[in-house]
Protein backbone atom coordinates (compact mmCIF):
# COMPACT_ATOMS: atom_id res chain seq x y z
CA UNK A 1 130.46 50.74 153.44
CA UNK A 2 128.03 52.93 151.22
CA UNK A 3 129.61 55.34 149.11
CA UNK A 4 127.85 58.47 147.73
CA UNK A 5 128.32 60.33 144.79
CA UNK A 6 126.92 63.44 143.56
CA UNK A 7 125.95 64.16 139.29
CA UNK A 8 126.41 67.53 138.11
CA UNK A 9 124.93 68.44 134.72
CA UNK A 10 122.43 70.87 133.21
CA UNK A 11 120.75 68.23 131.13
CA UNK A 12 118.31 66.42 132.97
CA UNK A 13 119.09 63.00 130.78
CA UNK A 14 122.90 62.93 131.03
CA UNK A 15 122.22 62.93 135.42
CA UNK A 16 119.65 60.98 135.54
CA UNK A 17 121.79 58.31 133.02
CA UNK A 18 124.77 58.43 135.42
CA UNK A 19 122.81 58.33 137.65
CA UNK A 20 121.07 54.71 136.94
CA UNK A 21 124.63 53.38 135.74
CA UNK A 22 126.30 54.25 139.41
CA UNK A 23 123.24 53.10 140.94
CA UNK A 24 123.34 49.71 139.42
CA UNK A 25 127.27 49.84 140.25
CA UNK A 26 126.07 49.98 143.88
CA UNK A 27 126.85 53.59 144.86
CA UNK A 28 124.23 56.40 146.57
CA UNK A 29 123.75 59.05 144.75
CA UNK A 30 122.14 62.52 144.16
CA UNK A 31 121.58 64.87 141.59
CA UNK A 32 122.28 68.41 141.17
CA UNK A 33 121.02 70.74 138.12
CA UNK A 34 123.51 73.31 138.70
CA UNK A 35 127.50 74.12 140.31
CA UNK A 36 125.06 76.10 142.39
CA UNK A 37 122.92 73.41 143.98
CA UNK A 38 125.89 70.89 143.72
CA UNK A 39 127.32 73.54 146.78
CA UNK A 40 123.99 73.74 148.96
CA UNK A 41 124.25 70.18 148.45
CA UNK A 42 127.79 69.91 149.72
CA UNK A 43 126.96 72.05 152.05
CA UNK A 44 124.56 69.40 153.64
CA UNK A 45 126.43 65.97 153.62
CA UNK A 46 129.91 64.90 152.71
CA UNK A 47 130.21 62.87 149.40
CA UNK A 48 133.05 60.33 148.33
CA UNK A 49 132.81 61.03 144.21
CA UNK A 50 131.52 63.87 142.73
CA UNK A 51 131.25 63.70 138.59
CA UNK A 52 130.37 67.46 137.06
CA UNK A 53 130.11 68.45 133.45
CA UNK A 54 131.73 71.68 133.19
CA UNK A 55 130.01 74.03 130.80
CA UNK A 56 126.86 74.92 133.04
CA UNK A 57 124.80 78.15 133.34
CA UNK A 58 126.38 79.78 136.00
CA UNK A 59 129.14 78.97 137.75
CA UNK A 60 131.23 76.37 135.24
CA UNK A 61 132.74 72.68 136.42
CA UNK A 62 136.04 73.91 136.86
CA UNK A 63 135.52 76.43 139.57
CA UNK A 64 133.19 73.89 141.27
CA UNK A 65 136.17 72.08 141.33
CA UNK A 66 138.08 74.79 143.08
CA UNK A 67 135.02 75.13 145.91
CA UNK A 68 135.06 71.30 146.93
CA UNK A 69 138.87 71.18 146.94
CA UNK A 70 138.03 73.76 149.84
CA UNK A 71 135.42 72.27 151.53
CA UNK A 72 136.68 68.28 151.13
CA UNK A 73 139.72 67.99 149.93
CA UNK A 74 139.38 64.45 150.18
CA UNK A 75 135.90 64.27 147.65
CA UNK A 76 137.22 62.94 144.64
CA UNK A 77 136.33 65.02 141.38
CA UNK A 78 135.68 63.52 137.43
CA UNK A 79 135.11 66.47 134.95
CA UNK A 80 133.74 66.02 131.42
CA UNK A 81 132.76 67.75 129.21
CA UNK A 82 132.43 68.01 125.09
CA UNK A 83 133.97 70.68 124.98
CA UNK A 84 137.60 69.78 125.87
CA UNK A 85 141.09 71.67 125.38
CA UNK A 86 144.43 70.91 126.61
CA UNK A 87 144.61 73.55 128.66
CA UNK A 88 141.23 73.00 130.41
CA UNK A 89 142.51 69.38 131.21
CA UNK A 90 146.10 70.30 133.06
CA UNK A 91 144.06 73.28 135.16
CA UNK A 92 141.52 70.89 136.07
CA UNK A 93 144.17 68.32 137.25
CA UNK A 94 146.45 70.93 138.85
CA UNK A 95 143.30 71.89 141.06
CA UNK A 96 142.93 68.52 142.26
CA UNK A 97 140.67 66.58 139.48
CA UNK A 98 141.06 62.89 139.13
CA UNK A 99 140.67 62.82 135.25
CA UNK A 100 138.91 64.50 132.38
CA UNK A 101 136.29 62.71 130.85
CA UNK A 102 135.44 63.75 126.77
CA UNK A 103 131.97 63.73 125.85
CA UNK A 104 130.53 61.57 124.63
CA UNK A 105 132.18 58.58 126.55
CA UNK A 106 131.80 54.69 126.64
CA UNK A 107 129.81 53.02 129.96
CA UNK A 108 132.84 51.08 130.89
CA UNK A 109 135.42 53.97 131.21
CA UNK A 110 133.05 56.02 133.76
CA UNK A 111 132.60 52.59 135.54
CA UNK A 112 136.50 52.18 135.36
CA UNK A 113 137.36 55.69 136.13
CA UNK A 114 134.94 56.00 139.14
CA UNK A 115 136.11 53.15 140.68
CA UNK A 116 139.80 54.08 140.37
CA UNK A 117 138.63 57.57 141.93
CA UNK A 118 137.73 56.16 144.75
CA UNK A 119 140.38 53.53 144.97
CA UNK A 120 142.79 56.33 144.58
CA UNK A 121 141.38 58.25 147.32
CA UNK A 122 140.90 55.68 149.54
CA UNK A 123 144.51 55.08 149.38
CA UNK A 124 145.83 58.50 149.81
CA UNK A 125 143.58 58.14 153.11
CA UNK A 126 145.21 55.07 154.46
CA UNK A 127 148.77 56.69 153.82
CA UNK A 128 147.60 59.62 156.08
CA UNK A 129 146.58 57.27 158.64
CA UNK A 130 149.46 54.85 158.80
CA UNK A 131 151.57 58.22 158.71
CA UNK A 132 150.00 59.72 161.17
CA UNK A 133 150.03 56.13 163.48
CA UNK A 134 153.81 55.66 162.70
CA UNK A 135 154.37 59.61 164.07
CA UNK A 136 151.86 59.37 167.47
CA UNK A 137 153.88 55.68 167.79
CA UNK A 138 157.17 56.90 167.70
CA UNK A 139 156.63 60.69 168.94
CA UNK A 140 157.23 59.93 172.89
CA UNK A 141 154.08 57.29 173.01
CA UNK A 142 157.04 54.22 172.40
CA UNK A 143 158.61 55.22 175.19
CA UNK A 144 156.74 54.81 178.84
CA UNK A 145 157.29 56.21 182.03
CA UNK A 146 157.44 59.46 184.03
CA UNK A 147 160.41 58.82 186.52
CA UNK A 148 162.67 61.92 186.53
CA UNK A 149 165.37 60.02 184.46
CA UNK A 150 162.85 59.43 181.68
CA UNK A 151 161.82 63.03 182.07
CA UNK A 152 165.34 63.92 180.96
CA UNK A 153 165.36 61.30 178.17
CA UNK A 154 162.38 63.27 177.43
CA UNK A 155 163.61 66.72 177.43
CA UNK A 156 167.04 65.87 175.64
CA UNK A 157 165.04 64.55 173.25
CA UNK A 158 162.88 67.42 172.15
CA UNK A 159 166.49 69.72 171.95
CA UNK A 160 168.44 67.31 169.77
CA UNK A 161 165.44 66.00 167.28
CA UNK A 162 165.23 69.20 165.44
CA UNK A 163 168.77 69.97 164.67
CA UNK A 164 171.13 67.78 162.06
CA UNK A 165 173.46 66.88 164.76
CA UNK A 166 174.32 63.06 165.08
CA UNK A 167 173.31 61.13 168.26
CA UNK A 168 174.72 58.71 170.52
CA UNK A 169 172.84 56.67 172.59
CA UNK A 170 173.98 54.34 175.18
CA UNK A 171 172.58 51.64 177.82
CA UNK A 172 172.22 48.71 178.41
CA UNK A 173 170.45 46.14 176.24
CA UNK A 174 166.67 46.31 176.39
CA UNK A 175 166.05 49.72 177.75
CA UNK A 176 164.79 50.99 174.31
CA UNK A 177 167.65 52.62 172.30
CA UNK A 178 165.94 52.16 168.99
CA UNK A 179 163.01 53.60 170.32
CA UNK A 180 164.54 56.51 171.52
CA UNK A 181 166.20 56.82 167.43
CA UNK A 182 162.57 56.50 166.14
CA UNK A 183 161.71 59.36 168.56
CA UNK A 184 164.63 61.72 167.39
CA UNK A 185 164.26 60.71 163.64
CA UNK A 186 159.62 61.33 164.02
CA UNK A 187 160.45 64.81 165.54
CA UNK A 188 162.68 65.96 163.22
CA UNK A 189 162.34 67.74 159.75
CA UNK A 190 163.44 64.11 157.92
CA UNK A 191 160.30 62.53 159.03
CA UNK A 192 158.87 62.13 155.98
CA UNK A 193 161.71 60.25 155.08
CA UNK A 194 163.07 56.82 155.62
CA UNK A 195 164.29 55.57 158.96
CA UNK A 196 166.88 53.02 158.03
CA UNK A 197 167.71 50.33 161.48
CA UNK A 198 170.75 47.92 161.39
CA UNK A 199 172.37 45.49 164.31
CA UNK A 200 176.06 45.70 163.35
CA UNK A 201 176.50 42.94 165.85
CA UNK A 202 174.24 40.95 163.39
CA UNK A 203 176.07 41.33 160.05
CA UNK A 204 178.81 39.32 158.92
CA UNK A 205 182.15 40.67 159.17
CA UNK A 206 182.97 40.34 155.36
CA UNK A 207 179.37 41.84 154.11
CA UNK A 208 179.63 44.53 156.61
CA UNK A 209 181.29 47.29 153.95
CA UNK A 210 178.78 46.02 150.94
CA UNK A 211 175.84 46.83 153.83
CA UNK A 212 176.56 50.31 154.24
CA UNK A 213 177.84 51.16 151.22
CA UNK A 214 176.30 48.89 149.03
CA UNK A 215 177.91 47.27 145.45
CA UNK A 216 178.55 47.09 142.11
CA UNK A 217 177.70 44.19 139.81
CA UNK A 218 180.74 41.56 139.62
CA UNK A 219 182.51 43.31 142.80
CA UNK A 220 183.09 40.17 144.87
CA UNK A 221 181.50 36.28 144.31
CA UNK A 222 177.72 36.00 144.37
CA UNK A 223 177.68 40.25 143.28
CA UNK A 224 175.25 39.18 140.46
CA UNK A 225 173.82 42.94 140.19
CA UNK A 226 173.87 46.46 141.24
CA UNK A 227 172.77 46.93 145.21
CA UNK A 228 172.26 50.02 147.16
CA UNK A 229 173.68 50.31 150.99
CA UNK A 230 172.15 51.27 154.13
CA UNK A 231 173.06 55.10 153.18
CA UNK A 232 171.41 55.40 149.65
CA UNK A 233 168.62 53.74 151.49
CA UNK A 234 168.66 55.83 153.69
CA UNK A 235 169.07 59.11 151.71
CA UNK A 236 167.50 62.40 153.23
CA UNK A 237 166.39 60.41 156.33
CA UNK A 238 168.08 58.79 159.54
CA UNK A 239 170.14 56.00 159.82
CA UNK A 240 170.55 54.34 163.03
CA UNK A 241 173.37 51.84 163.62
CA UNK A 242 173.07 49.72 166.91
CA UNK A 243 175.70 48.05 168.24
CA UNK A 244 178.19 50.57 166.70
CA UNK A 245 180.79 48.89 168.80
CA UNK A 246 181.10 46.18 166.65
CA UNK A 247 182.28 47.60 163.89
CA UNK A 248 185.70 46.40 162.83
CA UNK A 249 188.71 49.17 162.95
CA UNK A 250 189.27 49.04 158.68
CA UNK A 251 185.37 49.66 158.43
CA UNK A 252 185.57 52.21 160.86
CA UNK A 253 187.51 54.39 159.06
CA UNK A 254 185.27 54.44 155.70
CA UNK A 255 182.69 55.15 157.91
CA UNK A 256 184.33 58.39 159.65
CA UNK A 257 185.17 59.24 155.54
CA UNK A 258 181.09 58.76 155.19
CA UNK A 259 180.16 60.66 158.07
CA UNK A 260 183.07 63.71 157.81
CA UNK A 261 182.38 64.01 154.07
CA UNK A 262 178.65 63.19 152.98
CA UNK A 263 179.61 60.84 150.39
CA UNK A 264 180.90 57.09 149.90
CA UNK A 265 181.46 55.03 147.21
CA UNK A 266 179.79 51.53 146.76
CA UNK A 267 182.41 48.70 146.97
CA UNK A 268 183.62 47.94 143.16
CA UNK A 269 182.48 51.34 142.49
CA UNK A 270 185.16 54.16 140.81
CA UNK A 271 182.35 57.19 141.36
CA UNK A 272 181.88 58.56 144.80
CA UNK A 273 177.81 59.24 146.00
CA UNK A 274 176.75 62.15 148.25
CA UNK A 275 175.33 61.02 151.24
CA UNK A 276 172.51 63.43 152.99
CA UNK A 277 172.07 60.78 156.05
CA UNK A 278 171.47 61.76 159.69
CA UNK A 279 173.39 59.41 161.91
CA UNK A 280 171.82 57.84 165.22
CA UNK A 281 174.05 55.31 166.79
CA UNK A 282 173.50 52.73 169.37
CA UNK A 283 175.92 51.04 171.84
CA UNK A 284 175.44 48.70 174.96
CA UNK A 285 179.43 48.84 175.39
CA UNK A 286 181.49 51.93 176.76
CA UNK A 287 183.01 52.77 173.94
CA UNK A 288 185.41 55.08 175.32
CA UNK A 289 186.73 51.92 176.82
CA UNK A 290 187.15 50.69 173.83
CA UNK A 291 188.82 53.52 173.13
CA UNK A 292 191.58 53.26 174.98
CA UNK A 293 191.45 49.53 174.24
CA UNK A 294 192.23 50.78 170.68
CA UNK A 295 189.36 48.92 169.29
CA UNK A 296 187.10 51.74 168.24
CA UNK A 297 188.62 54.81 166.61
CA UNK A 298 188.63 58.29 168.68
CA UNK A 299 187.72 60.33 165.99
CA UNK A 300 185.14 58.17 165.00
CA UNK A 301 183.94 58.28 168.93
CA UNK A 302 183.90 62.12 168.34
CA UNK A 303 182.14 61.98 165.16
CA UNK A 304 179.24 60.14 166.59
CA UNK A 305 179.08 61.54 170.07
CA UNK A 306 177.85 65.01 169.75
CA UNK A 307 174.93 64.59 171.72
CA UNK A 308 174.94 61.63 174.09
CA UNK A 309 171.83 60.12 175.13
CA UNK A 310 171.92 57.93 178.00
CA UNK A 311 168.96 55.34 178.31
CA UNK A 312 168.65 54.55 182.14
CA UNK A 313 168.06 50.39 183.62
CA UNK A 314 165.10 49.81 184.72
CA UNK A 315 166.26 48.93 188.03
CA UNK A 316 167.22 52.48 187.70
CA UNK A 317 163.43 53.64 187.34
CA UNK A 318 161.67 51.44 189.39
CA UNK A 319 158.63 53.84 189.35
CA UNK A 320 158.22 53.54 185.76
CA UNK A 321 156.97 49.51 186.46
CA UNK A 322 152.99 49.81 187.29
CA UNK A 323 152.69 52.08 184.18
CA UNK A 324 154.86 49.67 181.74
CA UNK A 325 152.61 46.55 183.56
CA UNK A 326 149.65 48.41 182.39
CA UNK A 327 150.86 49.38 179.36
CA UNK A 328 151.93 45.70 178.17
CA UNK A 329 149.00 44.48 179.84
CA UNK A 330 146.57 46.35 177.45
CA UNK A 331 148.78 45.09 174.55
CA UNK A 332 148.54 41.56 174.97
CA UNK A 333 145.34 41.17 176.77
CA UNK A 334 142.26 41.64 175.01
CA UNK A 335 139.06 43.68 176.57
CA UNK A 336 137.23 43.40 178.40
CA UNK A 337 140.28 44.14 180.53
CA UNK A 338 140.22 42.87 184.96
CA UNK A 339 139.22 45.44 186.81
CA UNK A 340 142.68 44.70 188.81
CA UNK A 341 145.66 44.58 186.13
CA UNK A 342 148.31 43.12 188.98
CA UNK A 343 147.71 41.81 192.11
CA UNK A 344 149.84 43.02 195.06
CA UNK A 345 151.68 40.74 195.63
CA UNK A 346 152.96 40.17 191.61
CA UNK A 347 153.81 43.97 192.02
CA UNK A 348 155.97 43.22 195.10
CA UNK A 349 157.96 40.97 193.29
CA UNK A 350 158.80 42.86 190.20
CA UNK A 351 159.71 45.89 192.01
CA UNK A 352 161.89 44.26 194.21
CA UNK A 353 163.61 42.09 190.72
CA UNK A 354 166.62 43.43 188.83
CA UNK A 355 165.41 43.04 185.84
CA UNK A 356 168.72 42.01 183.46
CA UNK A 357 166.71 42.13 180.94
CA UNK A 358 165.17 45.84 181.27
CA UNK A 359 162.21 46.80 180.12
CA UNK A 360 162.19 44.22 177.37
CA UNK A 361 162.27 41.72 179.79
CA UNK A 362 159.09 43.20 181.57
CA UNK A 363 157.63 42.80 178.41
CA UNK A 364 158.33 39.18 177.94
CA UNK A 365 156.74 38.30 181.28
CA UNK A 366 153.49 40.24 180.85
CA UNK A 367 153.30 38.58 177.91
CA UNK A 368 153.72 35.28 179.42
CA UNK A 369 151.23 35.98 182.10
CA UNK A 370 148.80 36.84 179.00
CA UNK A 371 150.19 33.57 177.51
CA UNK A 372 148.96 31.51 180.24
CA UNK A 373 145.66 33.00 180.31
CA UNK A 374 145.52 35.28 183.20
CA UNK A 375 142.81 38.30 183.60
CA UNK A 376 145.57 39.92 185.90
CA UNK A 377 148.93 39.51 186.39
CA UNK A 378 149.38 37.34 189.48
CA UNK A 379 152.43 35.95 191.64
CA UNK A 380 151.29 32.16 190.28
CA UNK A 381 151.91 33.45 186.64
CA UNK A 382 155.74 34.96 186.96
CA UNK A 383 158.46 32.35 186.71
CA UNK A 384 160.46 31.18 189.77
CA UNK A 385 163.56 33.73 189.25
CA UNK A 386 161.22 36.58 190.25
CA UNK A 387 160.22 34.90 193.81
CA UNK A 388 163.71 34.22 194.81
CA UNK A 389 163.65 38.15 195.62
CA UNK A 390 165.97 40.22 194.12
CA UNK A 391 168.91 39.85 192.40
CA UNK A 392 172.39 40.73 193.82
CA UNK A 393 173.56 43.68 191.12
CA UNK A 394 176.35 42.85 188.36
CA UNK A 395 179.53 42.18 190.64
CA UNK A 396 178.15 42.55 193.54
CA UNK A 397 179.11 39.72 195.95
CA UNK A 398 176.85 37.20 197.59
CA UNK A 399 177.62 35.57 201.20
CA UNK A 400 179.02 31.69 201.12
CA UNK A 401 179.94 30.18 203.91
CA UNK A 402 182.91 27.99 203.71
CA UNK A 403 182.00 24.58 205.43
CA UNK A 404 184.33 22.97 208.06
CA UNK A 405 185.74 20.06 205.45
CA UNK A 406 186.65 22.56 202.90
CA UNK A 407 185.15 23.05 199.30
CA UNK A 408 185.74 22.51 195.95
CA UNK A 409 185.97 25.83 194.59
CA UNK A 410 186.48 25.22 191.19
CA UNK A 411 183.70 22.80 190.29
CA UNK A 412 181.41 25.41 192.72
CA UNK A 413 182.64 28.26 190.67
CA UNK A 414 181.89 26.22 187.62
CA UNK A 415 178.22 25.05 188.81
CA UNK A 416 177.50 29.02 189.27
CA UNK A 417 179.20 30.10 185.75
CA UNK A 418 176.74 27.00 184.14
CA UNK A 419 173.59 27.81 185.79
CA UNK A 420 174.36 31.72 184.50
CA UNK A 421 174.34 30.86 180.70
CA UNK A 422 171.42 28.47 180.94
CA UNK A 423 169.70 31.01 182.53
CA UNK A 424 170.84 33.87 179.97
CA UNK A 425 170.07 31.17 177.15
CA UNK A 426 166.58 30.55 178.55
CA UNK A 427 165.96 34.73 178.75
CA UNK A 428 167.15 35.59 175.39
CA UNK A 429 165.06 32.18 173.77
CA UNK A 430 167.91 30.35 172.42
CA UNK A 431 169.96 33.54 170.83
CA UNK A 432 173.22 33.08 171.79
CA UNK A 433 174.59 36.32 170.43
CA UNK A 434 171.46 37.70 172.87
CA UNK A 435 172.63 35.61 175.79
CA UNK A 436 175.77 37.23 175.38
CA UNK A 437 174.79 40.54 175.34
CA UNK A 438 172.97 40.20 179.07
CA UNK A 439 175.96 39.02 180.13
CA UNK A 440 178.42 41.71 179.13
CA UNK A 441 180.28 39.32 177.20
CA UNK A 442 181.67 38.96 173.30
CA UNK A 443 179.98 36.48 171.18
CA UNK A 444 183.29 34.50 171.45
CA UNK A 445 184.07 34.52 174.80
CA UNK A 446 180.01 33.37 175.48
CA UNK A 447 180.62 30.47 172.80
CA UNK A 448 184.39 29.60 174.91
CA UNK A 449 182.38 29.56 178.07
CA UNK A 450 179.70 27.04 176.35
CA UNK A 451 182.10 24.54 175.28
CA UNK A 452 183.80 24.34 178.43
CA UNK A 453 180.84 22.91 179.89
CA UNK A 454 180.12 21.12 176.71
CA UNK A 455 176.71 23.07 175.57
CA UNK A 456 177.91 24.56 172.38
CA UNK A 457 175.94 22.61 170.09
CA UNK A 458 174.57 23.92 166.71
């Protein structure tokens, strides 16, 4: 990409010396006699480096500096001068100079300091950018569809992101609670700092308190140094806990003290640490089941749950399916895209499917289709489940007829509960704690279930 650069000085041989040196270093560049004709120049194109002396007739260096801060911001600016004083040298860098360069000065260090210039603007560009990505891709854009329930996702939304308030969200797994926690924490004043996600389902039971709290060197076996939790990590941002149902009761209640009084203390600590965290919590369960189960504190429940956000199935919102399709479709399949993203017929059969798996699920068979090299998503490119029609809902019950000899219930009721997990195995990839999950179980009771039937190999 060519870069230009513009030389500001008075003395014909100092710009026309820079001049050959940034030439030979492979940058455009003009000259300018004066601050004066550096501005009509500005005026005229946009330049990437822009080295000025700054005692000139006329307007000086340093409040050229000032007048491209105003037009480009982005230009970057070398000064020098042979002339210098301290106090010159801090105004020029709180208006926005890169460095101050004393007269006279060695070939290498304008080399050196125009190419870190430029670096360093070039980097403070890409931050803007991958800022400005990571807000448009968690702003609403994450989340797709315009059914009326997603309107109201929507809608809640845009209330509760601005305030401090903590969040619940519930639903089922795959409808896209972390999403919606991206969406919350991107609209709200703590954008510009960290978004800290954790699966409690995923953590170990004994590192769960040195997670969120974080330790001090020597406090348990294998402590071999200071570590910060999720919550320092998480410091004047958001931090959103999924699967806050499977927190264990003793942690629960350090994490109530967390939440209640903005401050925790890391384990082996003696000094208690404020805590400026947002909390955004996640839960496929219904916790107020647990509840009354006594497996989840109340006032923990209460803490968590002052705005409830409830992600709907998408068997829920089946309109919201052509616009996901699409959606996937265009992030899997490369251009030039068919001028026919589904066929009928494939459209049929995902609108009439379940869908378990929600919109994750969706996901994973677009991608297949895209997998297997389809233009267009096609009824030869889904997997048999789909064209079986639709599936019964959760505990819904499906017609048997009893034949005249009689039946072995048992081993039938067994040959249902086996092809069940293989399926749920075969959805979630081999993830057992996944599998469980789609089938409303614990991670136990899914491993019990396994070795009944023999399949719980490591």
């Amino acid at each position: 990409m060519e870069i230009h650069v513009l030389v500001v000085d008075d003395e014909l041989s100092m710009r026309e010396f820079l001049a050959i040196l940034l030439d030979r270093e492979g940058y455009t560049v003009d000259q300018a006699a004066s601050a004066e004709e550096a501005l009509a120049c500005l005026e005229r194109k946009t330049y990437d480096l822009v080295i000025s002396d700054v005692k000139m007739p006329g307007l000086d260096g340093i409040t050229l500096l000032g007048r491209i801060k105003e037009m480009t911001p982005d230009t970057a600016v070398l000064l020098m001068t042979a002339f210098s004083t301290a106090e010159q040298a801090v105004e020029a860098m709180k208006l926005g100079a890169y460095d101050y360069i004393a007269k006279p000065f060695k070939v290498e260090e304008v080399k050196i300091l125009a190419r870190n210039a430029l670096e360093k603007r070039d980097l403070k560009r890409e931050n803007l950018r991958l800022r400005q990505e990571v807000q448009e891709r968690y702003s609403f854009s994450g989340l797709i569809g315009k059914s009326k329930k997603m309107r109201e996702v929507y809608s809640l939304i845009e209330k509760v992101a601005p305030s401090t308030a903590n969040v619940l969200i519930l639903g089922e797994s795959g409808t896209g609670k972390e999403l919606v926690a991206r969406a919350i924490h991107y609209n709200s004043q703590r954008k510009g700092k960290p978004f800290v996600a954790v699966n409690c389902g995923a953590i170990p039971e004994t590192l769960m308190e040195s997670e969120f709290f974080g330790h001090k060197k020597g406090a348990f076996t294998g402590a071999v140094g200071d570590r910060a939790g999720l919550f320092e990590q998480a410091e004047g941002g958001t931090l959103f806990l999924d699967e806050i149902g499977e927190v264990p009761l003793q942690l629960q209640a350090k994490l109530l003290r967390a939440i209640q009084e903005k401050e925790f203390r890391r384990v082996g600590g003696t000094l208690d640490q404020k805590a400026d965290v947002r909390l955004v919590a996640a839960s496929n369960r219904d916790l107020e089941e647990q509840v009354k189960e006594g497996s989840f504190r109340e006032d923990l429940f209460y803490r968590l749950n002052v705005v409830q956000v409830k992600m709907p199935p998408l068997r829920e919102r089946g309109d919201d399916i052509p616009i996901l399709v699409e959606h996937f479709y265009k992030k899997y399949v490369q251009p030039p895209y068919s001028d026919r993203i589904i066929t009928q017929g494939a459209l049929k059969l995902l609108m009439s499917y379940g869908f378990p798996g929600n919109v994750r699920e969706l996901e994973n068979l677009v991608e297949r289709c895209s997998v297997l090299g389809n233009r267009e998503i096609s009824e030869e490119c889904l997997p048999p489940q789909l064209h079986a029609g639709k599936r019964p809902e959760c505990g819904a019950v499906t017609e048997c007829e009893l034949p005249e000899e009689g039946m072995d219930l048992e081993a039938y009721l067994d040959g249902i509960e086996k092809r069940i997990l293989l399926q749920a195995l075969e959805r979630s990839g081999g993830v057992k704690k996944k599998a469980a999950e789609l089938l409303k179980l614990t991670f136990r009771s899914f491993r019990y279930r396994l070795a009944k039937f023999g399949m719980d190999e490591e």
